[in-house]
C-alpha atoms as a PDB file:
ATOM      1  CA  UNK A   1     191.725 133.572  53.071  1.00  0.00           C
ATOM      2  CA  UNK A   2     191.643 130.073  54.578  1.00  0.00           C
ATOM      3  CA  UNK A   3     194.235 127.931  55.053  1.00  0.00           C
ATOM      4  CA  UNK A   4     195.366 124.546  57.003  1.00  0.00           C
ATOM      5  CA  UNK A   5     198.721 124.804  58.551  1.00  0.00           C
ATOM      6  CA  UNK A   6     200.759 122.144  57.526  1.00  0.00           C
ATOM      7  CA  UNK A   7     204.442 124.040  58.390  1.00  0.00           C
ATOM      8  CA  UNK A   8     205.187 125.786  61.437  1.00  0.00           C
ATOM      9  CA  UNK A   9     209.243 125.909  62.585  1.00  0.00           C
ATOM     10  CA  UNK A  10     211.177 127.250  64.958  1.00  0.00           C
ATOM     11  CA  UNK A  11     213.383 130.112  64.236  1.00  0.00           C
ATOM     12  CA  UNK A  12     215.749 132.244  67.043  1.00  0.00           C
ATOM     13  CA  UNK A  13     214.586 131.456  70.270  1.00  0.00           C
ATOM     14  CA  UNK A  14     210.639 133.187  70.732  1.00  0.00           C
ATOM     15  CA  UNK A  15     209.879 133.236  67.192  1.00  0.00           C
ATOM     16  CA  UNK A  16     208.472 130.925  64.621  1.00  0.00           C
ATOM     17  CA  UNK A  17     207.142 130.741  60.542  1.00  0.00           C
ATOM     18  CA  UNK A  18     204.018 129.647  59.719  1.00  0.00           C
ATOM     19  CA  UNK A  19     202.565 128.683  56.293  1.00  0.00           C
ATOM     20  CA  UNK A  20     199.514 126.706  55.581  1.00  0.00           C
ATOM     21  CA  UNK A  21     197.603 125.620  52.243  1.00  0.00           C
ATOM     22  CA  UNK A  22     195.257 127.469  50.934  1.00  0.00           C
ATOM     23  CA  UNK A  23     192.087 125.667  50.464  1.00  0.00           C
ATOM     24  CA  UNK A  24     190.275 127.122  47.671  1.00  0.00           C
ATOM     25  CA  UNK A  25     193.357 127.220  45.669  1.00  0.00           C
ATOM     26  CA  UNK A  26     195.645 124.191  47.150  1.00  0.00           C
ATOM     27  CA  UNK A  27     198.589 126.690  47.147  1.00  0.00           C
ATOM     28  CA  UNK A  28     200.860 127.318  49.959  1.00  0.00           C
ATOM     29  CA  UNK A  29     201.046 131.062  51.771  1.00  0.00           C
ATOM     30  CA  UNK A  30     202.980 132.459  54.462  1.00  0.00           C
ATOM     31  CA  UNK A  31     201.526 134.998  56.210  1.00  0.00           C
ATOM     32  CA  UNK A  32     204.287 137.428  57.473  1.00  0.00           C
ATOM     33  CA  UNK A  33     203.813 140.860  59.630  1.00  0.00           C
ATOM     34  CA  UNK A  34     206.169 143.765  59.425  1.00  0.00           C
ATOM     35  CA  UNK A  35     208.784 141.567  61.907  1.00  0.00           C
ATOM     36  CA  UNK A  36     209.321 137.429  62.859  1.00  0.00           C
ATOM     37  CA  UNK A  37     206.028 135.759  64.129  1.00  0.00           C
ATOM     38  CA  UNK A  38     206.222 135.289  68.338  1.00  0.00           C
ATOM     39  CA  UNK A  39     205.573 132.107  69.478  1.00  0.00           C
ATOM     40  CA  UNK A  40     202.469 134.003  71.529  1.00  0.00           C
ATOM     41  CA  UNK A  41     200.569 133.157  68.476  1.00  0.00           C
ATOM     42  CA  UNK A  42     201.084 128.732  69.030  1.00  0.00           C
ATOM     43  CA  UNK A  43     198.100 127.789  69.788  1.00  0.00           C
ATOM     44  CA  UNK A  44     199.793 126.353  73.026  1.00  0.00           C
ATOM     45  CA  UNK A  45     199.870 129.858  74.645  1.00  0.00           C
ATOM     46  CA  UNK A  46     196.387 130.669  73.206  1.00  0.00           C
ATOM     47  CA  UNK A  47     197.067 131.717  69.667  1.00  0.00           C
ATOM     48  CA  UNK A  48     195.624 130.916  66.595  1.00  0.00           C
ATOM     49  CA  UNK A  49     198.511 128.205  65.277  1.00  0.00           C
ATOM     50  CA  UNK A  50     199.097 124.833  65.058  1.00  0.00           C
ATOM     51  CA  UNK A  51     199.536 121.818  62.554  1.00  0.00           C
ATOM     52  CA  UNK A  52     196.020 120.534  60.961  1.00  0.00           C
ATOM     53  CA  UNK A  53     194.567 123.987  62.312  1.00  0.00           C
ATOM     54  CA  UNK A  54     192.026 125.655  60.101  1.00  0.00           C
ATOM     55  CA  UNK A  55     192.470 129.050  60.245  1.00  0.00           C
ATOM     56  CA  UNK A  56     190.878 132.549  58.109  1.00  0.00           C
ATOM     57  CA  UNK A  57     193.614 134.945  58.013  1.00  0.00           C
ATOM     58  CA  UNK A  58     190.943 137.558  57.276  1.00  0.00           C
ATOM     59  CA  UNK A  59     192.341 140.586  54.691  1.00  0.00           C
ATOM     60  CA  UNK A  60     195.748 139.702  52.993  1.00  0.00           C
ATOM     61  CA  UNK A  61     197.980 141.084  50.635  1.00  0.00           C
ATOM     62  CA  UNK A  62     200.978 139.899  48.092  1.00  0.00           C
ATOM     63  CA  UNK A  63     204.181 140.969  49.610  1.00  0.00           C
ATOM     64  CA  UNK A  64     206.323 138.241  48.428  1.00  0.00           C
ATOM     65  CA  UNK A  65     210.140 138.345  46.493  1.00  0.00           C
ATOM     66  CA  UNK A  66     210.996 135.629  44.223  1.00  0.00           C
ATOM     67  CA  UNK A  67     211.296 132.330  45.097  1.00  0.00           C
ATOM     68  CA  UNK A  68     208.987 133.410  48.442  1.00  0.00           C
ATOM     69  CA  UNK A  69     205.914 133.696  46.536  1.00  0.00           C
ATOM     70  CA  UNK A  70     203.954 132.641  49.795  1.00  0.00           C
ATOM     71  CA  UNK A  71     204.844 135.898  51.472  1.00  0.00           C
ATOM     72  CA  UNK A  72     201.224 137.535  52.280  1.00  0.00           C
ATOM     73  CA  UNK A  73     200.854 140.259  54.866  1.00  0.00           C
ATOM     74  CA  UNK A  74     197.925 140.156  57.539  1.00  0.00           C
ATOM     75  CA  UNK A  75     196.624 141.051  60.329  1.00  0.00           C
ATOM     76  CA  UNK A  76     197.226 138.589  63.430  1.00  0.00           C
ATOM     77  CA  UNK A  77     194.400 140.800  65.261  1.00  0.00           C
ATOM     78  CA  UNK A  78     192.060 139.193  62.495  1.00  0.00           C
ATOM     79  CA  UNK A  79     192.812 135.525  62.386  1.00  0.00           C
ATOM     80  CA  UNK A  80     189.760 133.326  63.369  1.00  0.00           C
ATOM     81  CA  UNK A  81     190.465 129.537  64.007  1.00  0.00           C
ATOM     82  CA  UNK A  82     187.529 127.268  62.204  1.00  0.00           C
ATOM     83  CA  UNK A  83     188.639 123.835  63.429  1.00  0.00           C
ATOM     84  CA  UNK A  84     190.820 121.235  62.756  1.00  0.00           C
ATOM     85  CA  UNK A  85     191.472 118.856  59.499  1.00  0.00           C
ATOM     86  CA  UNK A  86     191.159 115.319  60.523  1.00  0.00           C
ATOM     87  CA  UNK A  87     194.041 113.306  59.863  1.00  0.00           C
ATOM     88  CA  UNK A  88     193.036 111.551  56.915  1.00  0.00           C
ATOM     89  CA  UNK A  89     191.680 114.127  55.037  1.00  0.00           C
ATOM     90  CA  UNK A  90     194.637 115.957  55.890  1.00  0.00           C
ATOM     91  CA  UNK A  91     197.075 113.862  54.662  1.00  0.00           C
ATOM     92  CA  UNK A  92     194.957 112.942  51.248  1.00  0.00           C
ATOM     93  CA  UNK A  93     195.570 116.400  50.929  1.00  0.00           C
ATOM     94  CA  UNK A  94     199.212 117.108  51.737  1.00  0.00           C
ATOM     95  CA  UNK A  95     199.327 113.601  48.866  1.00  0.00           C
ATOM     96  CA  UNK A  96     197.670 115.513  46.552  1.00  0.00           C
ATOM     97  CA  UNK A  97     200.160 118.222  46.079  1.00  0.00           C
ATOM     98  CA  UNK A  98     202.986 116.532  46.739  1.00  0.00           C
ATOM     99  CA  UNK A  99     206.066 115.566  44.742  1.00  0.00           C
ATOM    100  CA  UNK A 100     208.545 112.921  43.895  1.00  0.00           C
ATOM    101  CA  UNK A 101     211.307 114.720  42.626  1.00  0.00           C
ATOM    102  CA  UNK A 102     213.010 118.169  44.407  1.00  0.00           C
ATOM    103  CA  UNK A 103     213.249 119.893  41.251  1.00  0.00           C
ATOM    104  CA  UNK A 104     209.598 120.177  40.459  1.00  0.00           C
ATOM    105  CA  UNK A 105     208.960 121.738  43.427  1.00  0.00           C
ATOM    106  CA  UNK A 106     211.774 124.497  43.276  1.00  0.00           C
ATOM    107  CA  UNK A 107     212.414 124.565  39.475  1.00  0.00           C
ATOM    108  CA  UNK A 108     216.112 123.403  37.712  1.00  0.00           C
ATOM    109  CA  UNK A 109     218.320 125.914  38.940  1.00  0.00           C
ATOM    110  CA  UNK A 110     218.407 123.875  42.791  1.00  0.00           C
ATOM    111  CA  UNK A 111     222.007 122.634  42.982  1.00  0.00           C
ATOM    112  CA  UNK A 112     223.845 119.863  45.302  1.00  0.00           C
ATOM    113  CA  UNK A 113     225.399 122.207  47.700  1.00  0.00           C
ATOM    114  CA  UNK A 114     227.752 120.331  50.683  1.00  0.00           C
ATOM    115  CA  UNK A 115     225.031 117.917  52.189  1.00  0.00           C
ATOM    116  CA  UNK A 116     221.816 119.439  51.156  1.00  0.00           C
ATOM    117  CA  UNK A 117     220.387 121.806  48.029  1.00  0.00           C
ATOM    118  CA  UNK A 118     220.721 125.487  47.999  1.00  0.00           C
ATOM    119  CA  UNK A 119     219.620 127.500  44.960  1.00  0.00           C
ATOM    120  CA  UNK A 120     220.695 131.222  44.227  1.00  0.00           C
ATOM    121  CA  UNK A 121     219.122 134.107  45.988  1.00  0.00           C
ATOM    122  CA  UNK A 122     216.214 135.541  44.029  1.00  0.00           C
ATOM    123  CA  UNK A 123     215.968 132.526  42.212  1.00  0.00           C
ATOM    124  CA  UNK A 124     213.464 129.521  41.927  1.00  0.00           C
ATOM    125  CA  UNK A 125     210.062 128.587  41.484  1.00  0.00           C
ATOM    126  CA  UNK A 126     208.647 128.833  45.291  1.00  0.00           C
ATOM    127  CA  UNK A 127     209.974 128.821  48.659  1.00  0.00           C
ATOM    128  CA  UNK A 128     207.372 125.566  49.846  1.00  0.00           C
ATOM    129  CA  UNK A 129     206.540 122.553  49.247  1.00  0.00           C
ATOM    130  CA  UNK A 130     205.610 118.731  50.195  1.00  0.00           C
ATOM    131  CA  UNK A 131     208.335 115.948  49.038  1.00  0.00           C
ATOM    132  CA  UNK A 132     206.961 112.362  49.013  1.00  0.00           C
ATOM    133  CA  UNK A 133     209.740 110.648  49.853  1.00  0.00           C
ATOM    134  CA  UNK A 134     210.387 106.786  50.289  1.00  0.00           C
ATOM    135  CA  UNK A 135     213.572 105.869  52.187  1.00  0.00           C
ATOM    136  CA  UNK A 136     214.221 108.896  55.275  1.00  0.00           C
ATOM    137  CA  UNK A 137     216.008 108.305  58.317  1.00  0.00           C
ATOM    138  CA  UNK A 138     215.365 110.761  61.269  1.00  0.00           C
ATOM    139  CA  UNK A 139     218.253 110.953  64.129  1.00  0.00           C
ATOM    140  CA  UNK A 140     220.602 113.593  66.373  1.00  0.00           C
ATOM    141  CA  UNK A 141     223.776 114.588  65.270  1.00  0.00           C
ATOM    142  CA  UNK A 142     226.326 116.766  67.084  1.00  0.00           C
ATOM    143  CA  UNK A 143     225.974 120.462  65.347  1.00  0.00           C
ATOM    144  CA  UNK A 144     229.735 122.965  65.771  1.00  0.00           C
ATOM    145  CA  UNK A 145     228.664 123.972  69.200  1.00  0.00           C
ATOM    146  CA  UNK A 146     228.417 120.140  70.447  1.00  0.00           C
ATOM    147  CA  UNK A 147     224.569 120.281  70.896  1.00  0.00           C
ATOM    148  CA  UNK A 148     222.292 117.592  69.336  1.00  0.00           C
ATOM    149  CA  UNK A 149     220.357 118.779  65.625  1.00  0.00           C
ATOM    150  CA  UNK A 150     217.342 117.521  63.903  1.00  0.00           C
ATOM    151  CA  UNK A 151     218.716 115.695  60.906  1.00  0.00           C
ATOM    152  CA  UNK A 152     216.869 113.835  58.228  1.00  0.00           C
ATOM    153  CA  UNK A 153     218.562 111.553  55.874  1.00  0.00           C
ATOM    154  CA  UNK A 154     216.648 111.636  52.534  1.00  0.00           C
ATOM    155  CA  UNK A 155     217.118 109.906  49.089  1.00  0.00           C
ATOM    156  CA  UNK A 156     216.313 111.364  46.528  1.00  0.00           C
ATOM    157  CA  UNK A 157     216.386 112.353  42.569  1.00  0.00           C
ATOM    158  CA  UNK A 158     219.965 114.622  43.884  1.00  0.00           C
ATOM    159  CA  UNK A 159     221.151 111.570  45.657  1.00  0.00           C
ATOM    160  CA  UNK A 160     221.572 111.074  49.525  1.00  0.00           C
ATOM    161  CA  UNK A 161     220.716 113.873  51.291  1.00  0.00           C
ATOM    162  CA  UNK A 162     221.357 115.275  55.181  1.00  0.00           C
ATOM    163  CA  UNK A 163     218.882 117.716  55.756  1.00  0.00           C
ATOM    164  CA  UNK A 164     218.271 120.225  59.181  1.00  0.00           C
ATOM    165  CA  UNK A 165     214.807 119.685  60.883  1.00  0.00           C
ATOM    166  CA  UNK A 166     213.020 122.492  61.955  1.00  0.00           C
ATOM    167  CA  UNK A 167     209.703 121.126  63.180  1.00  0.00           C
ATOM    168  CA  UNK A 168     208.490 122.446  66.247  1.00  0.00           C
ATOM    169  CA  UNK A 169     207.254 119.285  67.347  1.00  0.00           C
ATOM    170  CA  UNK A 170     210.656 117.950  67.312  1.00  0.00           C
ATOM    171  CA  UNK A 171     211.979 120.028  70.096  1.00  0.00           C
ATOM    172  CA  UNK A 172     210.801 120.764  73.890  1.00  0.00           C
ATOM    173  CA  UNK A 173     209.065 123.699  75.100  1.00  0.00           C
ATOM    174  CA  UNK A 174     212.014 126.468  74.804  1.00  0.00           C
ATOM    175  CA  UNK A 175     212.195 125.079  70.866  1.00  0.00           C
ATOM    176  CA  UNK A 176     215.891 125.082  71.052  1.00  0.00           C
ATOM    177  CA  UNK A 177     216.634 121.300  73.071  1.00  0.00           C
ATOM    178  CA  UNK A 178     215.798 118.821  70.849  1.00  0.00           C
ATOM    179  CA  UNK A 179     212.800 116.180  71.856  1.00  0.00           C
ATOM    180  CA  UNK A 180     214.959 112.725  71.801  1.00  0.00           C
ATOM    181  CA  UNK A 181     212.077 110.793  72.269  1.00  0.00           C
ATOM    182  CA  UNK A 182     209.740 112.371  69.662  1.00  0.00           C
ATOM    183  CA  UNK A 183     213.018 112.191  67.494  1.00  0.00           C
ATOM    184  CA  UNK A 184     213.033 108.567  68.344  1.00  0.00           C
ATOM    185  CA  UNK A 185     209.356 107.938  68.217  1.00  0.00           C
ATOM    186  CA  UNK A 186     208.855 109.528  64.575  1.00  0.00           C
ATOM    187  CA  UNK A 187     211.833 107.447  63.412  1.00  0.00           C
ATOM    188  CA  UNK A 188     210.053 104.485  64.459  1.00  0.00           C
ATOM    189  CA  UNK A 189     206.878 105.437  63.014  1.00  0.00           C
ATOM    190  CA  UNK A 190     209.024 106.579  59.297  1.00  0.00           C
ATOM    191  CA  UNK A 191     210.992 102.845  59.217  1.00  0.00           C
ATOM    192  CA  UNK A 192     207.456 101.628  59.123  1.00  0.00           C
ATOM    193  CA  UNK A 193     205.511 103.053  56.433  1.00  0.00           C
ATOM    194  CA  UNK A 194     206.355 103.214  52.830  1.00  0.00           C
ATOM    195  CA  UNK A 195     206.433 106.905  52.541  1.00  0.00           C
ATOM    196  CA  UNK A 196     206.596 110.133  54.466  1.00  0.00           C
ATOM    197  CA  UNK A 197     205.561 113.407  53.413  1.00  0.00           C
ATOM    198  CA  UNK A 198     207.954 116.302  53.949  1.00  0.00           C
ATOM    199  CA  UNK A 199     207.472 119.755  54.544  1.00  0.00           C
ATOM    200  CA  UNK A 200     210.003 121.421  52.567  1.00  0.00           C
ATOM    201  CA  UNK A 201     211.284 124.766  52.409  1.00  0.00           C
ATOM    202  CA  UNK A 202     213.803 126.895  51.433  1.00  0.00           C
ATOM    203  CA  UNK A 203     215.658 129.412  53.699  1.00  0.00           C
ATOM    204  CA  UNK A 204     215.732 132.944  53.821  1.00  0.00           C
ATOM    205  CA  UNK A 205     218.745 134.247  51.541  1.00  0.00           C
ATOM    206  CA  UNK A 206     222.247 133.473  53.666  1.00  0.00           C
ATOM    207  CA  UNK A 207     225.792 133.150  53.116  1.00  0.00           C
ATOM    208  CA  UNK A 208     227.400 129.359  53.934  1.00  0.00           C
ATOM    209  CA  UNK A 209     230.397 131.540  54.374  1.00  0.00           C
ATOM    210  CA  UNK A 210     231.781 134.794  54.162  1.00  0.00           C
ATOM    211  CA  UNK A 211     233.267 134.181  50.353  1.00  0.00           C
ATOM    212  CA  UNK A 212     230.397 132.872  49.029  1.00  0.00           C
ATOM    213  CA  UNK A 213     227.002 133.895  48.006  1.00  0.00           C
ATOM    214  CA  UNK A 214     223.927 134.847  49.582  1.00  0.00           C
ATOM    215  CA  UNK A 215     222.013 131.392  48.846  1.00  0.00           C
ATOM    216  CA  UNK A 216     218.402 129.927  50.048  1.00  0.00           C
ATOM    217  CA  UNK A 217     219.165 126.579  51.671  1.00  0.00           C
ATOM    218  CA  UNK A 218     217.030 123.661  51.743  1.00  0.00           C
ATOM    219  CA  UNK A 219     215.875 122.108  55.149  1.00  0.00           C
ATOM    220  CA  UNK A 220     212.392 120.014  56.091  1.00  0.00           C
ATOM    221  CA  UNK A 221     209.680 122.117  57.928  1.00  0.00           C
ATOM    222  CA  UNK A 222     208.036 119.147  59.071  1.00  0.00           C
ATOM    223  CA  UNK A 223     207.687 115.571  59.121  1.00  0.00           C
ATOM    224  CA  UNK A 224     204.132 113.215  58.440  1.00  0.00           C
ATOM    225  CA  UNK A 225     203.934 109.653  58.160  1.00  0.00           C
END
């Protein structure tokens, strides 16, 4: 299986996700092992990952729970990197399967929940997407702990939204300090253009608080202008 990665985040410190589109089908998968994916395998400390990268993922197999249809088990032992998409062809593509509106990406049942979208657990339509999105504001805010976070103002068919940035290109080497400069640079770059394309995802199944719900929470991946 082939596939360009177009989303890689951060997670807890020394781990990541990784999902790419698939290029026979134009589907997105996220190959997952048996425990979180180590940042060993960035292609900055020699592994096989990295935005644009081409990559064959060798044997995989379905593994995936409802809306995280992406899920596909492999073997990191067998991933072979074939090059890199050029940036053109790379974003015609991420256009090509992108959408305008939230809800055709993760089906009706997404609701407006605080300052972003959540949807029920084991509910949904997919896990991934790409948003094409026309009026986005990157910037810093002060998260409960009183260090800086990613956030992404985004409008769209739900209304205003506030959005956590996971991007590991948005953060410096230990992927927990946010980059201010890249923040500030990729701002520049979005009040630009006409459009960005988001990486969207949403979240593993968690509770906003202990007396609600387990809920998968919406957040941007990545950022391309």
């Amino acid at each position: 299986m082939r596939i360009v990665i177009n989303h890689l985040t951060r997670m807890q410190k020394g781990f990541i996700c990784v999902a790419g589109i698939d290029l026979q089908t134009q589907r997105h998968v996220r190959p997952v092992l048996g425990s979180q994916l180590r940042t060993e395998l960035l292609a900055e400390h020699g592994g096989p990952f990295a935005l644009r990268r081409i990559v064959d993922l060798g044997k995989t197999h379905f593994v995936g729970i409802v809306p995280e249809i992406e899920d596909r088990q492999f073997n990191s032992e067998q991933v072979r990197v074939l090059g890199e998409m050029p940036d053109t062809e790379f974003l015609q593509l991420l256009d090509a399967i992108a959408e305008d509106e939230l809800s055709k990406l993760f089906g009706p049942e997404l609701e407006n929940t605080r300052t972003t979208c959540s949807i029920p657990a084991k509910r949904g339509l997919r896990s991934l997407g790409v948003l094409r999105a026309a009026k986005v504001d990157l910037h810093l805010e002060p998260g409960h702990d009183g260090l800086p976070r990613v956030r992404i103002v985004v409008e769209t068919e739900r209304g205003t939204l506030r959005l956590p940035v996971t991007g590991i290109e948005l953060y410096a080497a230990d992927h927990v300090t946010p980059d201010e400069v890249q923040v500030a640079a990729v701002n520049a770059r979005l009040a630009a253009a006409p459009t960005a394309l988001l990486a969207v995802g949403l979240s593993r199944p968690y509770r906003g608080s202990s007396n609600e719900p387990a809920r998968h929470w919406l957040q941007v991946n990545n950022i391309f202008v």
